[in-house]
Protein backbone atom coordinates (compact mmCIF):
# COMPACT_ATOMS: atom_id res chain seq x y z
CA UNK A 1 112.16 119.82 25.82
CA UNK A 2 115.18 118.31 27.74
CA UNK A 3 113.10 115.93 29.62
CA UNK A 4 111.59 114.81 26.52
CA UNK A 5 115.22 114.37 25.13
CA UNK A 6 116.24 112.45 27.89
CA UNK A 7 113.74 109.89 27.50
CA UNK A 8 114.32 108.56 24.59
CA UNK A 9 117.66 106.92 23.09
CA UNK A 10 120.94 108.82 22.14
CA UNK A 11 120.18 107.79 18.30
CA UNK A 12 116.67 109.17 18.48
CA UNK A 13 118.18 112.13 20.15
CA UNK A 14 120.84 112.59 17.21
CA UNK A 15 118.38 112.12 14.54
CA UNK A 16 115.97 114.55 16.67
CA UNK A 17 118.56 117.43 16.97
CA UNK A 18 119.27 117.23 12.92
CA UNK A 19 115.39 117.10 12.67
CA UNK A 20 115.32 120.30 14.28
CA UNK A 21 118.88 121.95 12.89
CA UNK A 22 117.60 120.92 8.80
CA UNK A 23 114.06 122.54 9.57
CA UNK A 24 115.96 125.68 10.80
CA UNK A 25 117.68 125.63 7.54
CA UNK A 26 114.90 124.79 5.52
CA UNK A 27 112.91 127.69 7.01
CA UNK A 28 115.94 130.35 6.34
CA UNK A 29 116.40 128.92 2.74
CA UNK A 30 112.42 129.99 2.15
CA UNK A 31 112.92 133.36 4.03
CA UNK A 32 115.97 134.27 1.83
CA UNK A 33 113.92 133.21 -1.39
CA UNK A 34 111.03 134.97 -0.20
CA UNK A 35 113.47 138.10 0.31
CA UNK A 36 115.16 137.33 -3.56
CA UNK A 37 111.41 138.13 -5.18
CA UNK A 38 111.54 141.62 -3.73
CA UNK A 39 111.90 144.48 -6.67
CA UNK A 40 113.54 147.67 -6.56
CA UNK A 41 112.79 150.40 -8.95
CA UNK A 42 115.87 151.91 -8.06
CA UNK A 43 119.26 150.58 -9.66
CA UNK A 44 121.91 150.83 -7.38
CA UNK A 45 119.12 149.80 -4.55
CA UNK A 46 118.44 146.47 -6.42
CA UNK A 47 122.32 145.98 -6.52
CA UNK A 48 122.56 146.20 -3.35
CA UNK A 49 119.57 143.69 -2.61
CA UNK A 50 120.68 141.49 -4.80
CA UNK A 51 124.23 141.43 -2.94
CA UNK A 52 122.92 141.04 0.16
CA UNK A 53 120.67 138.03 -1.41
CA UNK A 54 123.98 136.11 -2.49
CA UNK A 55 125.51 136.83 0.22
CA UNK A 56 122.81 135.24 2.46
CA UNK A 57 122.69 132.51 0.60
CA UNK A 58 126.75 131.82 0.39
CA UNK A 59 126.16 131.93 4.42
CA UNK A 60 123.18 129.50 4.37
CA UNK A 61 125.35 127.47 1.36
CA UNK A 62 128.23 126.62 3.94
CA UNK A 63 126.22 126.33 7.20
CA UNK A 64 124.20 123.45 5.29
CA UNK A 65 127.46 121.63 4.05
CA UNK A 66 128.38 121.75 7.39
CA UNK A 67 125.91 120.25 9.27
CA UNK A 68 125.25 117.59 6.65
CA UNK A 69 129.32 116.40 7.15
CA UNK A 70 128.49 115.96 10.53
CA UNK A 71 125.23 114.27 9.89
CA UNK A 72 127.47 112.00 7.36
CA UNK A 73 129.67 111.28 9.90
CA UNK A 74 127.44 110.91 12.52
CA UNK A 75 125.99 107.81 10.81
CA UNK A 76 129.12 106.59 9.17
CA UNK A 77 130.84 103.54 11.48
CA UNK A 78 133.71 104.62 13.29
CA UNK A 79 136.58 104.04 10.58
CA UNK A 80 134.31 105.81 7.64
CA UNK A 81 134.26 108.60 10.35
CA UNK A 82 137.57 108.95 10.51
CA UNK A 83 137.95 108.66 7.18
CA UNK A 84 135.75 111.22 6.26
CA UNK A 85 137.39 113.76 8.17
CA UNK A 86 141.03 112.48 6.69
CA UNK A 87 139.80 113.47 3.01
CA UNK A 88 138.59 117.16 4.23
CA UNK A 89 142.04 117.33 6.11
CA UNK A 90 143.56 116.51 2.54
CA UNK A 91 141.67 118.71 0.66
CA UNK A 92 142.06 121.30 2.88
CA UNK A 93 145.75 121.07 3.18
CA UNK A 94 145.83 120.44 -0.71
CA UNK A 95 144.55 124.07 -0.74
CA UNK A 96 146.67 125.73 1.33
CA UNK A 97 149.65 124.30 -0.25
CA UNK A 98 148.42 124.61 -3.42
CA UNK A 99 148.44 128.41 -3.62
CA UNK A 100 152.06 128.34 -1.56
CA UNK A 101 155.52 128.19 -3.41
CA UNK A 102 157.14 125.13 -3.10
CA UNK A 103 160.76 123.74 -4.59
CA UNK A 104 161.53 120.60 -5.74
CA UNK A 105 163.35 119.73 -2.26
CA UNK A 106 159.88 119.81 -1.33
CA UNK A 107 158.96 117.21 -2.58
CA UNK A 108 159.87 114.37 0.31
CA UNK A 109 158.15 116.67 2.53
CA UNK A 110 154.91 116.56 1.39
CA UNK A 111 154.55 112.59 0.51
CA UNK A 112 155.17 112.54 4.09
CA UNK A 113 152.97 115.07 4.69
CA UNK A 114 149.74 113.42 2.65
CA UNK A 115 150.57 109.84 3.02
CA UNK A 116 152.46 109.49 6.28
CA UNK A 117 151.59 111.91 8.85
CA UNK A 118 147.97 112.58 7.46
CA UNK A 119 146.75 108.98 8.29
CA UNK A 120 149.02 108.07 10.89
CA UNK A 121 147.39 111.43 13.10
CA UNK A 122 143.49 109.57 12.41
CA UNK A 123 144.86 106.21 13.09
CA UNK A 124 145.87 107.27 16.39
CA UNK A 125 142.83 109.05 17.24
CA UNK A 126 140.58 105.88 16.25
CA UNK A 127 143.15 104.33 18.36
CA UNK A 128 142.12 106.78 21.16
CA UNK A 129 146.38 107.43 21.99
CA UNK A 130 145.43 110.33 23.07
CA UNK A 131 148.91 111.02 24.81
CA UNK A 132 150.72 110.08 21.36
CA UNK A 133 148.03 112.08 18.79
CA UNK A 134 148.09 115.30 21.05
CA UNK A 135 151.72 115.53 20.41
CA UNK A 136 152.71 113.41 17.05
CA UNK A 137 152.45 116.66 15.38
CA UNK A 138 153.81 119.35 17.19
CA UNK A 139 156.31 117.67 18.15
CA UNK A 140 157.42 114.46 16.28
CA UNK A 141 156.54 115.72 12.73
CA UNK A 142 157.67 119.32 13.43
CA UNK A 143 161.47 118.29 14.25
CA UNK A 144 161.01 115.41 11.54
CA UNK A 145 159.94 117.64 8.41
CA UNK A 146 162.70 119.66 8.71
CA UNK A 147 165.50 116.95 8.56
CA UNK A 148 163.27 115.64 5.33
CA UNK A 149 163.91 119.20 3.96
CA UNK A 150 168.02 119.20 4.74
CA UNK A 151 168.68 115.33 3.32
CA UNK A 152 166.71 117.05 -0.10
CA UNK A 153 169.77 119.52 -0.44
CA UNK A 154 168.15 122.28 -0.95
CA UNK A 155 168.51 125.64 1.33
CA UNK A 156 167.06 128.26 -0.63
CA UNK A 157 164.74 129.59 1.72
CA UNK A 158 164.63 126.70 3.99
CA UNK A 159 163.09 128.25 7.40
CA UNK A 160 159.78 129.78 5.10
CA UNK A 161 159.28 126.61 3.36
CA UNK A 162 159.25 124.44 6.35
CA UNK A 163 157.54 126.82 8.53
CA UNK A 164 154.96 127.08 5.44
CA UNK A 165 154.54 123.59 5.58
CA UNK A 166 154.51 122.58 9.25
CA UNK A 167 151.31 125.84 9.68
CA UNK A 168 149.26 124.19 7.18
CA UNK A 169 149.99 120.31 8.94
CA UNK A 170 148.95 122.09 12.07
CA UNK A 171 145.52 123.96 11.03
CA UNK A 172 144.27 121.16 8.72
CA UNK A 173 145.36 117.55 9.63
CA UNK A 174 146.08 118.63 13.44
CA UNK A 175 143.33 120.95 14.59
CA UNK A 176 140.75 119.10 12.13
CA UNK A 177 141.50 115.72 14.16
CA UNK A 178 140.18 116.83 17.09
CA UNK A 179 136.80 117.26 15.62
CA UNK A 180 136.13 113.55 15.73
CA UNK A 181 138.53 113.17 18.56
CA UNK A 182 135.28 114.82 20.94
CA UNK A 183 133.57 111.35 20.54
CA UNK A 184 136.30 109.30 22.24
CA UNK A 185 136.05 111.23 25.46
CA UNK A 186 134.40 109.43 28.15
CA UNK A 187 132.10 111.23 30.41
CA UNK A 188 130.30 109.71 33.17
CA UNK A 189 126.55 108.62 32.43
CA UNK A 190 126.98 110.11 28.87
CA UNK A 191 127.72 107.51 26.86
CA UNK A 192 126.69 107.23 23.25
CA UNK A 193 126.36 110.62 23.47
CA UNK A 194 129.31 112.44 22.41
CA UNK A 195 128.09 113.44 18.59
CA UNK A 196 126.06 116.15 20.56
CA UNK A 197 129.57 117.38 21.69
CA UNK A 198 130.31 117.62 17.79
CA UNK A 199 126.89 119.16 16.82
CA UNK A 200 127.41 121.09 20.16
CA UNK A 201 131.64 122.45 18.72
CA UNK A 202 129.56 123.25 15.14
CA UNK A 203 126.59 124.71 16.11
CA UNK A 204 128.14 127.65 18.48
CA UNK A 205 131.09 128.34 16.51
CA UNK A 206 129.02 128.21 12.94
CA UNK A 207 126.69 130.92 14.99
CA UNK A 208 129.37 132.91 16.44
CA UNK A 209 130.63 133.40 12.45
CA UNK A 210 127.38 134.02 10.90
CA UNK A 211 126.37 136.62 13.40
CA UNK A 212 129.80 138.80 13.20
CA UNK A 213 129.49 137.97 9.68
CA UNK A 214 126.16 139.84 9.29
CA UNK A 215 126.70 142.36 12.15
CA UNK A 216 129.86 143.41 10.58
CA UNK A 217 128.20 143.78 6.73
CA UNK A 218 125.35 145.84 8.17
CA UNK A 219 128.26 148.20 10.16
CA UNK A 220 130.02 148.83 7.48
CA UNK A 221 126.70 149.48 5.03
CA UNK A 222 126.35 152.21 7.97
CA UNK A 223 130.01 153.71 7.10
CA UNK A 224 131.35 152.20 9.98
CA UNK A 225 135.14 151.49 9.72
CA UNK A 226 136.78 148.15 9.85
CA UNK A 227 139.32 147.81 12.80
CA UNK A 228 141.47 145.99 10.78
CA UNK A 229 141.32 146.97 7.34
CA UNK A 230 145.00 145.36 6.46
CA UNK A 231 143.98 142.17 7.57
CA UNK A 232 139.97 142.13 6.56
CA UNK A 233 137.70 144.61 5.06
CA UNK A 234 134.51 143.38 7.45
CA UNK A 235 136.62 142.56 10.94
CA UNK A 236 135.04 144.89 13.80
CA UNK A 237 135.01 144.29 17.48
CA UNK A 238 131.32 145.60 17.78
CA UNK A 239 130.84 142.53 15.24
CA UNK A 240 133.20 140.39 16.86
CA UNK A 241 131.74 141.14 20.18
CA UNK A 242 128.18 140.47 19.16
CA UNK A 243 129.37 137.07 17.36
CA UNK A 244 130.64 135.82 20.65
CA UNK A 245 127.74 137.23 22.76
CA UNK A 246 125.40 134.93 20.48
CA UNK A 247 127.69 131.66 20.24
CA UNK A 248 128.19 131.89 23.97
CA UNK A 249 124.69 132.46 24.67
CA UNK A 250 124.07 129.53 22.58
CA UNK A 251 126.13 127.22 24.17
CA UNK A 252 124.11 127.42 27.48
CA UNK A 253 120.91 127.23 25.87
CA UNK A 254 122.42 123.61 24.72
CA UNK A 255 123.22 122.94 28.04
CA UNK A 256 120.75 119.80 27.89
CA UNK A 257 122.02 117.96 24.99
CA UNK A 258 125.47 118.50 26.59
CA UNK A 259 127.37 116.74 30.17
CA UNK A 260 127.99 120.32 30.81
CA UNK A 261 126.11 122.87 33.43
CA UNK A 262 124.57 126.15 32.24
CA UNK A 263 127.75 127.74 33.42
CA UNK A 264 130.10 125.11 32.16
CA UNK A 265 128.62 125.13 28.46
CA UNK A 266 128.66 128.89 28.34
CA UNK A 267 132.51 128.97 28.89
CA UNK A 268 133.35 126.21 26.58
CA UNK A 269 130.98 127.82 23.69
CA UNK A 270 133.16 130.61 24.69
CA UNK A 271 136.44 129.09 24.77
CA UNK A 272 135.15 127.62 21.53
CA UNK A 273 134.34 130.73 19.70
CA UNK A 274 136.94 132.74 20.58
CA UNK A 275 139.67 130.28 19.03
CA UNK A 276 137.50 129.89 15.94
CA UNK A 277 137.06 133.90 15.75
CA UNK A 278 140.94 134.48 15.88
CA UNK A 279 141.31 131.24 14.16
CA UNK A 280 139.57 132.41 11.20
CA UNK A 281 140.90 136.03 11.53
CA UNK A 282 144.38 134.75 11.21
CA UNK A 283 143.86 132.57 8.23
CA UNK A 284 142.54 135.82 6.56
CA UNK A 285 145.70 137.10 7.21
CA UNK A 286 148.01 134.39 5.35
CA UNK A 287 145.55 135.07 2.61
CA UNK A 288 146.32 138.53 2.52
CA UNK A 289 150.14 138.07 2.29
CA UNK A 290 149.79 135.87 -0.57
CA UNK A 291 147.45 137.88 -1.64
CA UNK A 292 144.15 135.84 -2.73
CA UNK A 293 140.72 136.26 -1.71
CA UNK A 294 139.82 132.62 -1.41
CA UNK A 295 141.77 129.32 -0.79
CA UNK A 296 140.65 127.70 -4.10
CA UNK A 297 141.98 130.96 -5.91
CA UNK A 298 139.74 132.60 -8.84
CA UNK A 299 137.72 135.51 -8.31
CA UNK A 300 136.38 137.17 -5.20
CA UNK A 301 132.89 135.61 -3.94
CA UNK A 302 130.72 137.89 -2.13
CA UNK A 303 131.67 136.21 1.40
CA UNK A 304 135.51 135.66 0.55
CA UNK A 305 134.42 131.72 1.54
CA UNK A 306 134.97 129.42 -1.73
CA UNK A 307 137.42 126.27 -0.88
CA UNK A 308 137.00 123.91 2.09
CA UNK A 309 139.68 125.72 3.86
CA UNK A 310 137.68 129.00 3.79
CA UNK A 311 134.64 126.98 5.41
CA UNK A 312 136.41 125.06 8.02
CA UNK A 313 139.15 127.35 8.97
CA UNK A 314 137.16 128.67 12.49
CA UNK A 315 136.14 125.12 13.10
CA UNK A 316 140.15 123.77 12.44
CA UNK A 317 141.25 126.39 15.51
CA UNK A 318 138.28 125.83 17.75
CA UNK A 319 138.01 121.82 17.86
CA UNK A 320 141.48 121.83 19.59
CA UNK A 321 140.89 124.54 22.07
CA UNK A 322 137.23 122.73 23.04
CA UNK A 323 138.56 119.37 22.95
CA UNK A 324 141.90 120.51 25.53
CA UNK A 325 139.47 122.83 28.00
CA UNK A 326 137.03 120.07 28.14
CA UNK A 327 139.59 117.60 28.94
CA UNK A 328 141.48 119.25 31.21
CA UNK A 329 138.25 120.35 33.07
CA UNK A 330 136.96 117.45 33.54
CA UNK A 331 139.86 115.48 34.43
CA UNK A 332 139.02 113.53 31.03
């Protein structure tokens, strides 16, 4: 399959992979409505089946928005690219903010926020500055923001407000740059080949959360405990283990579509999944202290994943991790 892959052209290899990830998708989309048409004479057993049907398809729901933004971008030209990725860094930061307490000395903060810092981070990565757009943020913007906050006269809980403020910059505008970042690297004989390091980033992380997702259901359907229960309800490290055995294993099974070796793409699907893991596991935690189930608000959904913050949270902490290992690695 790899030498087949090889011979023909990068865009027939794209359009190939999707080929193959869409089917997948197709497939599991019949399977769960093959499952749905099931009966139970029992009650509480048909709840339970029916619970287990939504919550498969929530899963399937936000694996398939995924990959079809990435097929989007993938044939967008390199500005619509960037701008696609722009609007889900707005609309995810739009969420995050939305359900924070802010102050009307707030205000100058977040025009820069949206308007300034958003596009000036994906200008700089179309611009490929990669030495200005890997620290604009953490360190420009951080020390800026702050002094925005101060001229609006307004101290009442100053540090919480800006620290509020310069997280969510951070998770969506900086760690969802680095998602289309991956195609400006330039590795040697793999050009116009880098959207298989997106589909690659995707792919192993998406796999890693569906797998502790459903490992971690069917543990605690067995009574099994969560090891967090503070933080998340579903969060075990038999599930967490398992998610990053499978994401990892992944990886070097991709190894041809990839400039890695077997050994190479095994530690960056690891690197990759263990950011997005934690990442993920940590936004659940700034949900639970202000104490919503879901970034768009409203009521519980059977996954806890509603908004585009809940969906790309894992990816927003892995793309930077993936993107810095690979760099550094390879001398990039």
């Amino acid at each position: 399959m790899y030498q087949a892959l090889k011979n023909v052209t990068p865009t027939q290899q794209v359009g190939l992979l999707f080929s193959i990830v869409f089917g997948l998708l197709l497939l599991a989309g019949l399977v769960i409505f093959l499952r749905s048409l099931r009966e139970f004479e029992d009650a509480d057993a048909s709840a339970r089946h029916s619970d287990e049907i939504d919550n498969l398809a929530q899963l399937l729901k936000t694996s398939s928005l995924l990959v079809l933004v990435f097929w989007v971008a993938w044939i967008a030209g390199d500005t619509s690219r960037l701008v696609l990725f722009g609007v889900g860094s707005f609309f995810a930061l739009r969420e995050f903010l939305t359900l924070s307490p802010t102050r009307h000395g707030d205000h100058h903060s977040l025009i820069l926020a949206f308007f300034v810092i958003l596009p000036v981070q994906y200008w700089l990565v179309g611009a490929a500055q990669f030495n200005l757009f890997t620290v604009f943020i953490p360190v420009y913007v951080f020390l800026a923001l702050p002094v925005a906050s101060a001229l609006a006269n307004d101290p009442l809980q100053f540090l919480e407000r800006n620290a509020k403020l310069q997280w969510g910059i951070m998770v969506c505008i900086y760690g969802m740059s680095h998602v289309p970042a991956l195609l400006l690297l330039k590795f040697p004989g793999y050009d116009s080949q880098n959207a298989f390091l997106m589909f690659f980033l995707v792919l192993v992380v998406q796999t890693c959360m569906l797998v502790q997702h459903l490992v971690s259901r069917r543990l605690i359907a067995l009574g099994k405990p969560a090891s967090l229960p503070r933080i998340s309800q579903s969060f075990t490290w038999r599930a967490w283990a398992s998610g990053m055995a499978a994401g990892s294993v992944l990886g070097a099974l991709l190894t041809g579509i990839t400039p890695f070796a077997a050994g190479q793409a095994f530690s960056m699907a690891f690197i990759a999944c263990a950011a997005g893991s934690m990442g993920h596991l940590v936004m659940k935690a700034i949900k639970r202290d202000r104490g919503i189930p879901i970034w768009h608000g409203g009521d519980k959904s059977v996954t806890g994943a509603g908004g585009m913050l809940d969906r790309v949270d894992a990816l927003c902490f892995a793309a930077p991790g993936f993107f810095y290992s690979v760099r550094w690695y390879f001398g990039l």
